[in-house]
Protein backbone atom coordinates (compact mmCIF):
# COMPACT_ATOMS: atom_id res chain seq x y z
CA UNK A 1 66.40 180.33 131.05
CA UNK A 2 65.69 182.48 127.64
CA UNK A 3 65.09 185.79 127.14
CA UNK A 4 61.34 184.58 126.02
CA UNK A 5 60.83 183.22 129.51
CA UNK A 6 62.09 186.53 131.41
CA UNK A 7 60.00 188.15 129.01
CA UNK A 8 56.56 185.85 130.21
CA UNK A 9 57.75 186.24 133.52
CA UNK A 10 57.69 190.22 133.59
CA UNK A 11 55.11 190.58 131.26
CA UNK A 12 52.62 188.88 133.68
CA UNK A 13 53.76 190.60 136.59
CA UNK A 14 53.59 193.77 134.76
CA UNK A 15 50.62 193.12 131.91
CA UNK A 16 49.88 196.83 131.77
CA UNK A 17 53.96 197.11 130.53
CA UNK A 18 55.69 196.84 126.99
CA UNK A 19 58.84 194.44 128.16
CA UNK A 20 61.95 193.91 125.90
CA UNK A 21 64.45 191.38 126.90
CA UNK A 22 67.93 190.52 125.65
CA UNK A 23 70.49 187.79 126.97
CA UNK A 24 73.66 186.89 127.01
CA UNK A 25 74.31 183.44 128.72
CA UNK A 26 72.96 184.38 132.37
CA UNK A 27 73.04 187.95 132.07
CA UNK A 28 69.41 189.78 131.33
CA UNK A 29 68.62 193.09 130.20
CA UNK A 30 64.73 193.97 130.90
CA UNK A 31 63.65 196.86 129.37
CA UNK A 32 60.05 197.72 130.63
CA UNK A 33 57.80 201.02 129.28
CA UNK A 34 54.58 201.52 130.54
CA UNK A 35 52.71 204.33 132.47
CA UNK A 36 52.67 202.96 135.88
CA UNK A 37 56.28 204.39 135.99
CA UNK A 38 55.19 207.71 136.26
CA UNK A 39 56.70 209.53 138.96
CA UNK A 40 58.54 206.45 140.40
CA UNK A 41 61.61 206.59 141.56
CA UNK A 42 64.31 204.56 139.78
CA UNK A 43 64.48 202.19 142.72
CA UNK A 44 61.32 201.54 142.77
CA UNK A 45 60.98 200.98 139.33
CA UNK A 46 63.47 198.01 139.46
CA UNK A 47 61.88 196.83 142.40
CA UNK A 48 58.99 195.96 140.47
CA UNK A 49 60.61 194.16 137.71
CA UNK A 50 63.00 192.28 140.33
CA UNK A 51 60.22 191.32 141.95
CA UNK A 52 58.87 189.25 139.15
CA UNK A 53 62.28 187.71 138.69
CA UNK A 54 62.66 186.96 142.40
CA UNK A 55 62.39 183.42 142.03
CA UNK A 56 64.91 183.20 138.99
CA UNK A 57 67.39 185.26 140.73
CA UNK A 58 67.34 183.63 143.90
CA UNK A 59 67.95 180.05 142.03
CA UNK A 60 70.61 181.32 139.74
CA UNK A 61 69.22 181.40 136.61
CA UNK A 62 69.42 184.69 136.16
CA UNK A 63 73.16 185.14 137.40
CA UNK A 64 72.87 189.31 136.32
CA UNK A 65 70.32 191.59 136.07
CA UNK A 66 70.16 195.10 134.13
CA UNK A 67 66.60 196.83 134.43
CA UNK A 68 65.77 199.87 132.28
CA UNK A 69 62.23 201.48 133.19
CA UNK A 70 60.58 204.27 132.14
CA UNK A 71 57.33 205.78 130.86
CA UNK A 72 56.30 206.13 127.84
CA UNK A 73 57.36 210.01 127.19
CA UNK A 74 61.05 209.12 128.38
CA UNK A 75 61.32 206.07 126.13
CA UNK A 76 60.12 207.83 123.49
CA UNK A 77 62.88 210.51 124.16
CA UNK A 78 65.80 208.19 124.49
CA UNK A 79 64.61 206.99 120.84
CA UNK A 80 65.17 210.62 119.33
């Protein structure tokens, strides 16, 4: 699997989302910005991108998984 397909896969499940992903072999790292994070814990925030990557995970293509959510005000802070 390629980061392009992670990146279909999330994007659908989270269409309202900006989704960056990056690869190395089997080993993902989603980013995902969009409001629906706001005042979401971080669990739950992973839960939603896992969730879309269930079926991925589960089969082994994606062997490891490193989720970064956040809204659009904390992105925009990490970026200063």
């Amino acid at each position: 699997m390629d980061a392009q397909q992670v990146q279909t896969l999330v994007q659908e499940a989270l269409p309202d989302c900006e989704i960056q992903v990056q690869n190395d072999g089997n080993h993902y790292l989603v980013v995902a910005v969009g409001e629906r994070f706001s005042g979401m814990s971080p669990v739950k925030k992973q839960q939603l991108v896992y969730g879309a990557l269930n079926e991925p995970l589960t089969d082994g293509r994606i062997h490891a998984l490193t989720i970064r959510a956040y809204t659009p005000e904390q992105w925009a802070q990490r970026q200063n």
